[in-house]
Protein backbone atom coordinates (compact mmCIF):
# COMPACT_ATOMS: atom_id res chain seq x y z
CA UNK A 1 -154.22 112.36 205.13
CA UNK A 2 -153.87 109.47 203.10
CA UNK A 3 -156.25 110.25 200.86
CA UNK A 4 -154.61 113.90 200.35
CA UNK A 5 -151.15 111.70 199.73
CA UNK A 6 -152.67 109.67 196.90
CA UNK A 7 -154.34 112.21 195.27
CA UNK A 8 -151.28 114.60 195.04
CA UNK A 9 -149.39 111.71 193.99
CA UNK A 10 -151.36 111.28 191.40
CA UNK A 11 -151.84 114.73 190.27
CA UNK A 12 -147.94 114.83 190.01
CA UNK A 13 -147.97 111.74 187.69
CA UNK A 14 -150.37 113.45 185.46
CA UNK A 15 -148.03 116.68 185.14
CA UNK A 16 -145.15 114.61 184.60
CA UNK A 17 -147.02 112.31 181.90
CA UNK A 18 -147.89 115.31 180.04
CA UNK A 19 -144.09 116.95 180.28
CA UNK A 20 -142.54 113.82 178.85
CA UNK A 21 -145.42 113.27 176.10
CA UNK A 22 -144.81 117.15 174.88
CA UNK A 23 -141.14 116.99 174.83
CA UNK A 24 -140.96 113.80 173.19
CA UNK A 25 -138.04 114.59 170.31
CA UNK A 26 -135.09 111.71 170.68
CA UNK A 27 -131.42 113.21 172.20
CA UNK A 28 -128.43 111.12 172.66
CA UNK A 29 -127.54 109.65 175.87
CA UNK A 30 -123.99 109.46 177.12
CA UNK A 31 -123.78 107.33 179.82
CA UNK A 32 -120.32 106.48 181.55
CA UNK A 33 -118.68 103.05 180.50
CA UNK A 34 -122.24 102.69 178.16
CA UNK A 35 -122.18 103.27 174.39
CA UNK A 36 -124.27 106.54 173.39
CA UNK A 37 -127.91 105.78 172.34
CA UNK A 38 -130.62 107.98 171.32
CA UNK A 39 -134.06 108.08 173.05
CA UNK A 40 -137.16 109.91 173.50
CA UNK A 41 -137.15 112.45 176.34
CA UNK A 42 -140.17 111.19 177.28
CA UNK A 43 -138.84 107.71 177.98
CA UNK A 44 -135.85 109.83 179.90
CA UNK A 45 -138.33 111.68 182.29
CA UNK A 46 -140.53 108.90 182.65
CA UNK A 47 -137.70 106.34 183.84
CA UNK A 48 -135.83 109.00 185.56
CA UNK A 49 -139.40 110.09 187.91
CA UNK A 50 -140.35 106.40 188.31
CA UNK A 51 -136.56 105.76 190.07
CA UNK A 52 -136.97 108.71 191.90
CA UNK A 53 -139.98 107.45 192.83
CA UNK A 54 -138.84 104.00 193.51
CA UNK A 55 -135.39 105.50 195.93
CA UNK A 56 -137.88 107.67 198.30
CA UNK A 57 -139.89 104.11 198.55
CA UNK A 58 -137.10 102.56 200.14
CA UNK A 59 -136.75 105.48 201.93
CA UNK A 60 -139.71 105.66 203.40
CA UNK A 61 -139.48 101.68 204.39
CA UNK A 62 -136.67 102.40 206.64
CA UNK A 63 -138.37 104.76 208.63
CA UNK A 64 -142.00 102.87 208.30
CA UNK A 65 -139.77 99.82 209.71
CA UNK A 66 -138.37 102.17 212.61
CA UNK A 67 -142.03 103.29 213.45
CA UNK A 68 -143.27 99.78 213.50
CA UNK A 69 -140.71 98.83 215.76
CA UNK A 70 -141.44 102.13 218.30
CA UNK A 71 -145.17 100.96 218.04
CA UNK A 72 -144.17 97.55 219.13
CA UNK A 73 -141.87 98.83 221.87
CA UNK A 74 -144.66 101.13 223.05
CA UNK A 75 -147.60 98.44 222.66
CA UNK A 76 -145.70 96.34 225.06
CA UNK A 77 -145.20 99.40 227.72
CA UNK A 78 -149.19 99.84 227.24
CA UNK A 79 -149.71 96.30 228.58
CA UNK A 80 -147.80 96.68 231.27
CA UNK A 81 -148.68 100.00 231.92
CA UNK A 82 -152.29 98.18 231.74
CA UNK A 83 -151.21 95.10 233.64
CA UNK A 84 -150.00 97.67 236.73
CA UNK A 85 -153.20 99.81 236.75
CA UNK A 86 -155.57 96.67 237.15
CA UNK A 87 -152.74 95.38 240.09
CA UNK A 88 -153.07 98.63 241.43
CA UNK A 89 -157.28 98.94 241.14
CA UNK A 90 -157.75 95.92 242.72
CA UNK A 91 -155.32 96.54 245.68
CA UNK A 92 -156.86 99.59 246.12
CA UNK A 93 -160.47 97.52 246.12
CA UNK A 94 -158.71 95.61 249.03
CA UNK A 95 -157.92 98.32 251.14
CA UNK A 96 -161.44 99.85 250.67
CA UNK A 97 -162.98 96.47 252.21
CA UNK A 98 -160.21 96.14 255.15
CA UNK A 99 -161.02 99.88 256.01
CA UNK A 100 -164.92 99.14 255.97
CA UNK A 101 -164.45 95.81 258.08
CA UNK A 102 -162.33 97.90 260.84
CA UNK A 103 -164.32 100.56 260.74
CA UNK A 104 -167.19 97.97 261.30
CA UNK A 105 -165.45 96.61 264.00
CA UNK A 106 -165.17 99.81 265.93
CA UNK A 107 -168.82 100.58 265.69
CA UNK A 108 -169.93 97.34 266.81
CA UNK A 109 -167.35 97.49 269.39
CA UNK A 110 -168.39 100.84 270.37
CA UNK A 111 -171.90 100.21 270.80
């Protein structure tokens, strides 16, 4: 899946890269509390995909961070979980022997 992510990722940069290049004539840029400049669109497209880009990273992070924290929450329930079944196995292993040795008992006692 990772793989598929990359390589659509990269497909996407390509189409973009080629939108900007062909529509590369220089408009003015008004820009609230800015003075007006003229640029390519190309530079406009390009900086306005790689913030795009850059927001949905940090995006992402806070819900990467939230699933590393579940894993760790749910790594520490698996060891316990773990921890009980062993507990568990070898009571179990216990109560096998102490029902052999009485059950040994009675059929030495019996004969």
């Amino acid at each position: 899946m990772q793989k598929l992510y990359v390589v659509l990722s990269l497909a996407l940069l390509l189409v973009v890269a080629i939108f900007a290049l062909a529509n590369n004539t220089n408009v003015p840029v008004n820009f609230p509390g800015f003075q007006t400049w003229r640029t390519s669109v190309a530079i406009l497209i390009l900086i306005s995909f790689t913030a795009g880009v850059v927001l949905m990273g940090l995006f992402d992070l806070g819900r990467q961070v939230k699933s590393w924290k579940n894993a760790k929450v749910l790594q520490k329930q698996l060891r316990s979980a773990e921890e009980e079944r062993d507990l568990l196995k070898n009571r179990v292993a216990e109560l096998i022997e102490q029902a052999a040795a009485t059950a040994a008992k009675s059929d030495t006692s019996e004969s």
